[in-house]
Protein backbone atom coordinates (compact mmCIF):
# COMPACT_ATOMS: atom_id res chain seq x y z
CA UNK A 1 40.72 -59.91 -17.66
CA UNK A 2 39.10 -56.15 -18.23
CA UNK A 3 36.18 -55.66 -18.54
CA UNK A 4 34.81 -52.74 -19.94
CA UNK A 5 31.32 -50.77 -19.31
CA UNK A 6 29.15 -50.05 -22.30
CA UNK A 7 28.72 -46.42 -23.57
CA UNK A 8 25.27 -45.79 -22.79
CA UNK A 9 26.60 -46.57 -19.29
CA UNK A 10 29.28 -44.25 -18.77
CA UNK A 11 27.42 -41.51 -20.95
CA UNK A 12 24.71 -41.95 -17.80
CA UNK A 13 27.09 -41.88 -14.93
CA UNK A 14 29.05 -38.77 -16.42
CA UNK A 15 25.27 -36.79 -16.80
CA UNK A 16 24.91 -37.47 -13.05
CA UNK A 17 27.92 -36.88 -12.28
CA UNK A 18 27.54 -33.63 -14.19
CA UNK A 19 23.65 -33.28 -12.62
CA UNK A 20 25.04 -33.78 -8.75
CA UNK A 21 27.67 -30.79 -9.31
CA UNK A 22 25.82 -28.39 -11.09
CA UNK A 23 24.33 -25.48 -8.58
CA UNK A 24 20.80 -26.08 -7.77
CA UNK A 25 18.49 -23.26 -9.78
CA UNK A 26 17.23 -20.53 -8.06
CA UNK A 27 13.49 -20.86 -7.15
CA UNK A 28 11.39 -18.09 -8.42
CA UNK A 29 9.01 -15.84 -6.49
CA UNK A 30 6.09 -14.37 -8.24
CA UNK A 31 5.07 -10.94 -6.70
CA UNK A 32 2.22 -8.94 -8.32
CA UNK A 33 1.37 -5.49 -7.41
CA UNK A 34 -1.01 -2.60 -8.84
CA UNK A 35 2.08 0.21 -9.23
CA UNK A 36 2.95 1.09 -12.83
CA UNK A 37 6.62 0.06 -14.23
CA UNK A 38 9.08 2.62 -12.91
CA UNK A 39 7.32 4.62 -10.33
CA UNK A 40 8.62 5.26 -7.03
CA UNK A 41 6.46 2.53 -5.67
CA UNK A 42 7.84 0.45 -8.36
CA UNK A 43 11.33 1.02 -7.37
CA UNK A 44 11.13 -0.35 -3.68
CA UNK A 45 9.69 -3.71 -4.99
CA UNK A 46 12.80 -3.59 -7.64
CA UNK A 47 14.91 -3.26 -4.30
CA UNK A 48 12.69 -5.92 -2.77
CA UNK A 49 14.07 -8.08 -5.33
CA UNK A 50 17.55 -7.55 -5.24
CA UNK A 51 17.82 -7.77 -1.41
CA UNK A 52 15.95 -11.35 -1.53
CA UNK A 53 18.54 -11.84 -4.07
CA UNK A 54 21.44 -10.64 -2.07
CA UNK A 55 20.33 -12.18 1.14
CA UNK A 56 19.75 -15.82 -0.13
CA UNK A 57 22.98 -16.29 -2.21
CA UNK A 58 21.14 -16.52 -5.52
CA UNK A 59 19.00 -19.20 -4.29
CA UNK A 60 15.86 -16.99 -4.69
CA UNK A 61 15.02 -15.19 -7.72
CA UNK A 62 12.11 -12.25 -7.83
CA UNK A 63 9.81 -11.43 -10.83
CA UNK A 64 7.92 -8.48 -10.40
CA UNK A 65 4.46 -7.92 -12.18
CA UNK A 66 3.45 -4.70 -12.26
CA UNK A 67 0.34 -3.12 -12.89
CA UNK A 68 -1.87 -5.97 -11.96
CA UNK A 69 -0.30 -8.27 -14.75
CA UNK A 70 -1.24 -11.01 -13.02
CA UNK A 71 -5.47 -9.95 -12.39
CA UNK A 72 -6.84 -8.06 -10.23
CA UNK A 73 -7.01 -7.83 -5.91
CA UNK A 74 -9.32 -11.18 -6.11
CA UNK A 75 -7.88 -12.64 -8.42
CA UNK A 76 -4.35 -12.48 -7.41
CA UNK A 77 -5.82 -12.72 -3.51
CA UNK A 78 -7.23 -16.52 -4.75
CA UNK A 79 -4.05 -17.27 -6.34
CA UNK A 80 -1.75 -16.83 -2.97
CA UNK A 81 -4.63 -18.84 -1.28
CA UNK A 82 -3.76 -21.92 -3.45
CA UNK A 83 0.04 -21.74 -4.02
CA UNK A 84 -0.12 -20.65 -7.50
CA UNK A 85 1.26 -16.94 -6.47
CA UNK A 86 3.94 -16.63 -4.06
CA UNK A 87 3.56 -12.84 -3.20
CA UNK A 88 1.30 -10.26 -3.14
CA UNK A 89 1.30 -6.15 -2.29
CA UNK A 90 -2.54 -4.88 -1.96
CA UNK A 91 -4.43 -2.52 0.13
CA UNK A 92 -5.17 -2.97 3.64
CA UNK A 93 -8.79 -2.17 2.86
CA UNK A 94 -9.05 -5.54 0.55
CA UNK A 95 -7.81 -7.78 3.51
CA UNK A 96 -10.93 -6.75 6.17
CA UNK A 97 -12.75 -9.40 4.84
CA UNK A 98 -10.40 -11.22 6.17
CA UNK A 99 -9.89 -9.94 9.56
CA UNK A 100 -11.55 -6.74 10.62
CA UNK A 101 -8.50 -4.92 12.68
CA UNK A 102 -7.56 -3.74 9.15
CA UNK A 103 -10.30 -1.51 8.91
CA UNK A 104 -8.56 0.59 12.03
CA UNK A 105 -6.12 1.93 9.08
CA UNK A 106 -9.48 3.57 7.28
CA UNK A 107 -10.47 5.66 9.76
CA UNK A 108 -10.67 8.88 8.81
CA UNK A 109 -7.87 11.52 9.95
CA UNK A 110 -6.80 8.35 12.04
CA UNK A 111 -2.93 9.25 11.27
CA UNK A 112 -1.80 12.94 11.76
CA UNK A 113 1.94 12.80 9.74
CA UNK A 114 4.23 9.70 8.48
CA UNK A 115 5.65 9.31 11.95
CA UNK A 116 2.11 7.89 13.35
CA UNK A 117 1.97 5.54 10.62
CA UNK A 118 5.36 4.12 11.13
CA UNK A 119 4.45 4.22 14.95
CA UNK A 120 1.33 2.02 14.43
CA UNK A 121 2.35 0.19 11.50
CA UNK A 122 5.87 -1.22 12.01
CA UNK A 123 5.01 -1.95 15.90
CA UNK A 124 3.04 -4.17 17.99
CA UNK A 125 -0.73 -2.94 16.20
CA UNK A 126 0.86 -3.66 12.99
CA UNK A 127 1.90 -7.00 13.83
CA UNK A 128 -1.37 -7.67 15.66
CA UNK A 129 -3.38 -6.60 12.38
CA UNK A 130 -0.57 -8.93 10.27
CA UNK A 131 -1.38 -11.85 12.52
CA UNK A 132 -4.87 -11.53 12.20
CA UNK A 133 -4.56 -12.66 8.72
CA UNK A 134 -3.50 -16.70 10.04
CA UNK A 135 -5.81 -19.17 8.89
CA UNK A 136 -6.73 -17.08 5.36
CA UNK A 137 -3.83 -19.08 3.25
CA UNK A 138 -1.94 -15.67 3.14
CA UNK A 139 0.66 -14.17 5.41
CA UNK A 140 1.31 -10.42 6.13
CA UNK A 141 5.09 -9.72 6.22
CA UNK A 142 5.04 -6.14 6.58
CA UNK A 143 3.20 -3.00 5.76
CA UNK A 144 4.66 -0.69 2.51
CA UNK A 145 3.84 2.65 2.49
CA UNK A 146 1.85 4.14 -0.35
CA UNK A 147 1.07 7.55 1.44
CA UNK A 148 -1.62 9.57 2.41
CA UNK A 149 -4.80 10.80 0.61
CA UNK A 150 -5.01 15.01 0.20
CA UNK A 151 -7.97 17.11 -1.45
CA UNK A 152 -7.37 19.34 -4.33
CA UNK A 153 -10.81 21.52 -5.93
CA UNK A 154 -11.09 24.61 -8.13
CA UNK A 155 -13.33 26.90 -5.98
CA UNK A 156 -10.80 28.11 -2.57
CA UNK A 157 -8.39 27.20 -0.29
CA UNK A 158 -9.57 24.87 2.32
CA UNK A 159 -8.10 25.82 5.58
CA UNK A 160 -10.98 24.95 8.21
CA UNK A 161 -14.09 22.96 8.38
CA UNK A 162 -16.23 25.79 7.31
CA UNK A 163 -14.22 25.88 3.85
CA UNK A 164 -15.66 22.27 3.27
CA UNK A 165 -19.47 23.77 2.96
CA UNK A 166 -21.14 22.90 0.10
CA UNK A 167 -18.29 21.81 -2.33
CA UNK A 168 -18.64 18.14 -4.35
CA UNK A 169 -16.13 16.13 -4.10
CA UNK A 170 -15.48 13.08 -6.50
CA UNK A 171 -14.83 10.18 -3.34
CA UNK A 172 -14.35 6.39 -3.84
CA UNK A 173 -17.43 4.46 -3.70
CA UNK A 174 -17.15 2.97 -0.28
CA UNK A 175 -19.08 4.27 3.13
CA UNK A 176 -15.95 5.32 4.85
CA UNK A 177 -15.11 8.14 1.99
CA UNK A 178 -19.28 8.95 1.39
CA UNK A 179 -19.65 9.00 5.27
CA UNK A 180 -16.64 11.05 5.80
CA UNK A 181 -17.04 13.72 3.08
CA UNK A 182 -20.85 13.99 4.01
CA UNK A 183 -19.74 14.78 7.92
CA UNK A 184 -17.34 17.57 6.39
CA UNK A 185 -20.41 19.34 4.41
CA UNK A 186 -19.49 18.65 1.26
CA UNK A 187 -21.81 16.81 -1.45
CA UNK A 188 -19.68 13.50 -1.93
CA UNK A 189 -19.76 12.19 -5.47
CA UNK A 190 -19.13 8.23 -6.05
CA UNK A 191 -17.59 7.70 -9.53
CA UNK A 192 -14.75 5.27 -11.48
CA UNK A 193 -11.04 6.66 -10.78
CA UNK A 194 -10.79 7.56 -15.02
CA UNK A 195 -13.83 9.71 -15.34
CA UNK A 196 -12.44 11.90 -12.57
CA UNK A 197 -10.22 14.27 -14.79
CA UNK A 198 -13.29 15.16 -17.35
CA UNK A 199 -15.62 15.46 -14.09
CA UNK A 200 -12.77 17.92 -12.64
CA UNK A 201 -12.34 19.92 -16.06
CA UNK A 202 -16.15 20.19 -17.08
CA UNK A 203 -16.89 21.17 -13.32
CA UNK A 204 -19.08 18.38 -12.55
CA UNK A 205 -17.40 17.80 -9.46
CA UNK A 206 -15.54 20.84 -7.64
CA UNK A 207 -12.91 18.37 -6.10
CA UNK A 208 -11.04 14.99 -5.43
CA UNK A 209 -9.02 13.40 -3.15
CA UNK A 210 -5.69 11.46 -3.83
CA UNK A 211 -1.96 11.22 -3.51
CA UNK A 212 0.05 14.12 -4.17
CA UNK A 213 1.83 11.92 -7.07
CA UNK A 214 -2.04 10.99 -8.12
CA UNK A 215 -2.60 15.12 -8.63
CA UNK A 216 0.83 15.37 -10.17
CA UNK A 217 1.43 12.63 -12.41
CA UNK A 218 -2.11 12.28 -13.81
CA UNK A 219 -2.15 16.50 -14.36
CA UNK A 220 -5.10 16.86 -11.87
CA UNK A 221 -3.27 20.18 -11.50
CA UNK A 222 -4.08 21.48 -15.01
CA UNK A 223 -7.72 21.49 -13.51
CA UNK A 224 -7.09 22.18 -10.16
CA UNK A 225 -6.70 25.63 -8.23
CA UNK A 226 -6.04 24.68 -4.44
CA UNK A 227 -5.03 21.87 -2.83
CA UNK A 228 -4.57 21.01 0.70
CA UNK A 229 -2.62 18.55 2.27
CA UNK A 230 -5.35 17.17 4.69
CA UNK A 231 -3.89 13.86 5.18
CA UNK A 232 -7.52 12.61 5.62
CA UNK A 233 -6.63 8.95 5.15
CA UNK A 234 -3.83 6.97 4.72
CA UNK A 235 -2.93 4.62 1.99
CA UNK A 236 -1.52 1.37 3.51
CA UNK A 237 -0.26 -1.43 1.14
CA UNK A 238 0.49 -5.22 3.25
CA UNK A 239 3.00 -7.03 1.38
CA UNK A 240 1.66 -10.57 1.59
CA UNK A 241 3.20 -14.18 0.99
CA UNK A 242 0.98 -17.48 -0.09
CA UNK A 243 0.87 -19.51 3.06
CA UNK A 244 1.10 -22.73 1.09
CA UNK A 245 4.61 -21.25 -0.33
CA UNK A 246 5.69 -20.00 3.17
CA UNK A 247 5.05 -23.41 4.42
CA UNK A 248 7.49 -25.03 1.77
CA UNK A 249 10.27 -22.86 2.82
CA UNK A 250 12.89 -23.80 5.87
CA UNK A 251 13.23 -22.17 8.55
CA UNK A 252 16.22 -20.46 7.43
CA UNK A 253 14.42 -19.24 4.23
CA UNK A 254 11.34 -17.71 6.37
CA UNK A 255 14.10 -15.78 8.06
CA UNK A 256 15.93 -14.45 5.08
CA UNK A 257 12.43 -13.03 3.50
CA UNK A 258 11.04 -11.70 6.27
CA UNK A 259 14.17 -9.82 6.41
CA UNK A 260 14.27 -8.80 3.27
CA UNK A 261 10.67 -7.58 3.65
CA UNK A 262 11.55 -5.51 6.84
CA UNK A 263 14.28 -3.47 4.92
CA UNK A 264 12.47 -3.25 1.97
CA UNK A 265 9.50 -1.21 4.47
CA UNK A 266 12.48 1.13 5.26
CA UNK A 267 13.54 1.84 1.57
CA UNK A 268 10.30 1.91 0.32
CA UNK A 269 9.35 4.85 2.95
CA UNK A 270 12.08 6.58 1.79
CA UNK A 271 11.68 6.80 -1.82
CA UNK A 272 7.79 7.08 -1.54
CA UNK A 273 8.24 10.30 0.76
CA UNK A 274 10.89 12.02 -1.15
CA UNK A 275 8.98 11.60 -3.90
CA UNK A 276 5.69 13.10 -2.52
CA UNK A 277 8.22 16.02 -1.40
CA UNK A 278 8.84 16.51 -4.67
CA UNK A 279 5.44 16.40 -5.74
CA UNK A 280 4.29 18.94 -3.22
CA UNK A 281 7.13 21.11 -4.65
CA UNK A 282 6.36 20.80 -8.04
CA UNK A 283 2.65 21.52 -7.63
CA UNK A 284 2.93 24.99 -5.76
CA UNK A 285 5.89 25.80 -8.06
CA UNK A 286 4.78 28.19 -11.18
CA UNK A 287 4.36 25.19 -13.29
CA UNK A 288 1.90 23.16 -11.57
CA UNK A 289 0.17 26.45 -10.60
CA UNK A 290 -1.51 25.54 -7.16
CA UNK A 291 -2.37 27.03 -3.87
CA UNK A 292 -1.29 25.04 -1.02
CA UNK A 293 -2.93 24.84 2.27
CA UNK A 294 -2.08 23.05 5.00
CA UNK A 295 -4.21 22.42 8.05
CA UNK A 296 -3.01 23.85 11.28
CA UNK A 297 -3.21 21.91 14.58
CA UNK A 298 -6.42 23.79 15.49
CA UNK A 299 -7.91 23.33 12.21
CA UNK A 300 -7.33 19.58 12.43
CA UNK A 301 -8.69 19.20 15.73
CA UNK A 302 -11.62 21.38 14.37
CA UNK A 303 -12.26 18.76 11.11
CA UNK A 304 -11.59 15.49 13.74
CA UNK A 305 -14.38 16.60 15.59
CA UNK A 306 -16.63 16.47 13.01
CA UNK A 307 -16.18 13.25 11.36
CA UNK A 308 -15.95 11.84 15.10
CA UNK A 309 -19.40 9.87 14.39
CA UNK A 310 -17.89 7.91 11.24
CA UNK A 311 -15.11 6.75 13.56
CA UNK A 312 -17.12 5.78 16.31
CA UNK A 313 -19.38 3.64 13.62
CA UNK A 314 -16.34 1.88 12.07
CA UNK A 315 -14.95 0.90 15.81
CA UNK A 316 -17.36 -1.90 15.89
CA UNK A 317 -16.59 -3.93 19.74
CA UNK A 318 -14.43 -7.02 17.78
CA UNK A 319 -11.90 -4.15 17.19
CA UNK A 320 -12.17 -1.50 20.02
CA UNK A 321 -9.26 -2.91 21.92
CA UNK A 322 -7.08 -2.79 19.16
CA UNK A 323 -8.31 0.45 18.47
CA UNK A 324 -7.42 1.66 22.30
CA UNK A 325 -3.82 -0.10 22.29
CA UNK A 326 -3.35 1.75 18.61
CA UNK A 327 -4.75 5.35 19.96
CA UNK A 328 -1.90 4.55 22.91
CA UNK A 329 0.38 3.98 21.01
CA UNK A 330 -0.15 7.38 19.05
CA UNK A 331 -0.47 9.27 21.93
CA UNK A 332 2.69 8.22 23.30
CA UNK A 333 5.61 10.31 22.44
């Protein structure tokens, strides 16, 4: 005798059948970040995203949202802490809340060139100030460059500390620029990053201080006569990862993005610096019309001196040892 199954059966076992062979779907990682759409910056998290790509076989997928898409620092910040955000890029200065080592990367004139960052950053400090961050429901996988800070004004060259007298500068509101610019002799001047191009052109400040890009891309430059590359402070950027989401993944998986992290710190070095080479060019070249000054050793050493009491107020005693293993480190060549 035969007996036969009915349809609905069959229909059932072939959509499982079907279901068991299909390839799982990728899983999708959220990263947010404050770059706009194709900027340098931009590209290394587009590499970010192919490399987790390449590295986990397809099985991880990256959308990048640009431009704070997803909110702002606290918002986004809140949204790795509960699991609804995978990842993360923000400043270094937004995480000292969270554990105070991260203020060592705001000190001012605390890095002399790109090498000292890299030396700090991507080595044992680095991962000290990335592990401080356990227990916050985020983890640090690595620190992306987003370079360093340089004054521009419309009055002179600025080639010593004595050049600083009596200028106003336009400085973000926070004690470590105010204290900083006020050690130099200049009149600092807190005020919103997108009233600083009408303070520049109507005079109401002499000065500012950003990125090379910043001066170039926003056309501080049309408004700007000199501009030195102090490298005053440096612009760090800690690519985070929700700690809820990081605890989901295997082993295996934890690997694969760290690694893909770690190279994407390399690339994204790269591309930022050639860019800001680029910018520098452009902005002493006869279109962007600039004088450029950079400090010399003895200059430096001159300015460090003088903003040597902002340091030693920042270096409170919870950080001083991190501060001496990180002032090793730099002084080891």
């Amino acid at each position: 005798m035969t007996f036969h199954k009915p349809l609905g059966a069959l229909i059932a076992a072939a959509g499982l059948a079907a279901t068991l062979a299909a390839p799982a779907a990728a899983r999708d990682i959220k990263i947010g970040h404050f770059g706009a759409p194709g900027t340098p910056f931009d590209e290394g998290i587009q590499f970010f995203a192919g490399k987790v790509e390449e590295l986990s076989g397809g099985d991880y997928t990256v959308t990048n949202f640009p431009s704070g898409q997803l909110g702002n620092e606290a918002q986004q910040i809140g949204a790795l802490q509960g699991g609804l955000q995978e990842m993360l890029i923000t400043s270094s200065t937004n995480l000292i809340k969270y554990n105070e080592r991260f203020q060592l990367i705001d000190l001012p004139f605390a890095f002399a060139d790109d090498a000292a960052t890299d030396k700090v950053l991507l080595g044992p400090v680095g991962d000290e100030m990335l592990a401080g961050l356990d227990g916050s429901g985020m983890k640090g996988l690595t620190f992306i460059d987003n370079g360093f800070r340089d004054l521009s004004n419309s009055k002179r060259p600025i080639e010593k500390l004595a050049d600083f007298d009596g200028l106003s500068f336009r400085v973000i509101g926070a004690p470590v620029f105010i204290n900083t610019f006020e050690a130099l002799g200049t009149n600092p001047v807190p005020m919103p990053f997108p009233e600083v191009y009408t303070a520049l052109e109507t005079g109401t400040v002499d000065g500012q201080d950003n990125p090379l890009l910043t001066v170039r891309d926003l056309n501080f430059y049309e408004v700007q006569d000199y501009l030195t590359t102090s490298k005053h402070a440096y612009s760090a950027l800690v690519m985070l990862v929700s700690q809820p989401f990081w605890n989901s993944l295997s082993d295996e998986d934890k690997a694969m993005l760290q690694q893909a992290a770690d190279e994407t710190a390399v690339e994204n070095r790269k591309i930022m610096r050639a860019a800001v080479e680029e910018a520098k060019a452009f902005l002493a070249s006869e279109e962007g019309g600039m004088t450029v000054s950079d400090l010399t050793p003895e200059a430096r050493a001159e300015i460090v001196e003088a903003v040597a009491p902002v340091t030693a107020g920042l270096v409170t005693d919870a950080i001083r040892p991190l501060y001496e293993e990180m002032q090793a480190a730099l002084a080891d060549d």
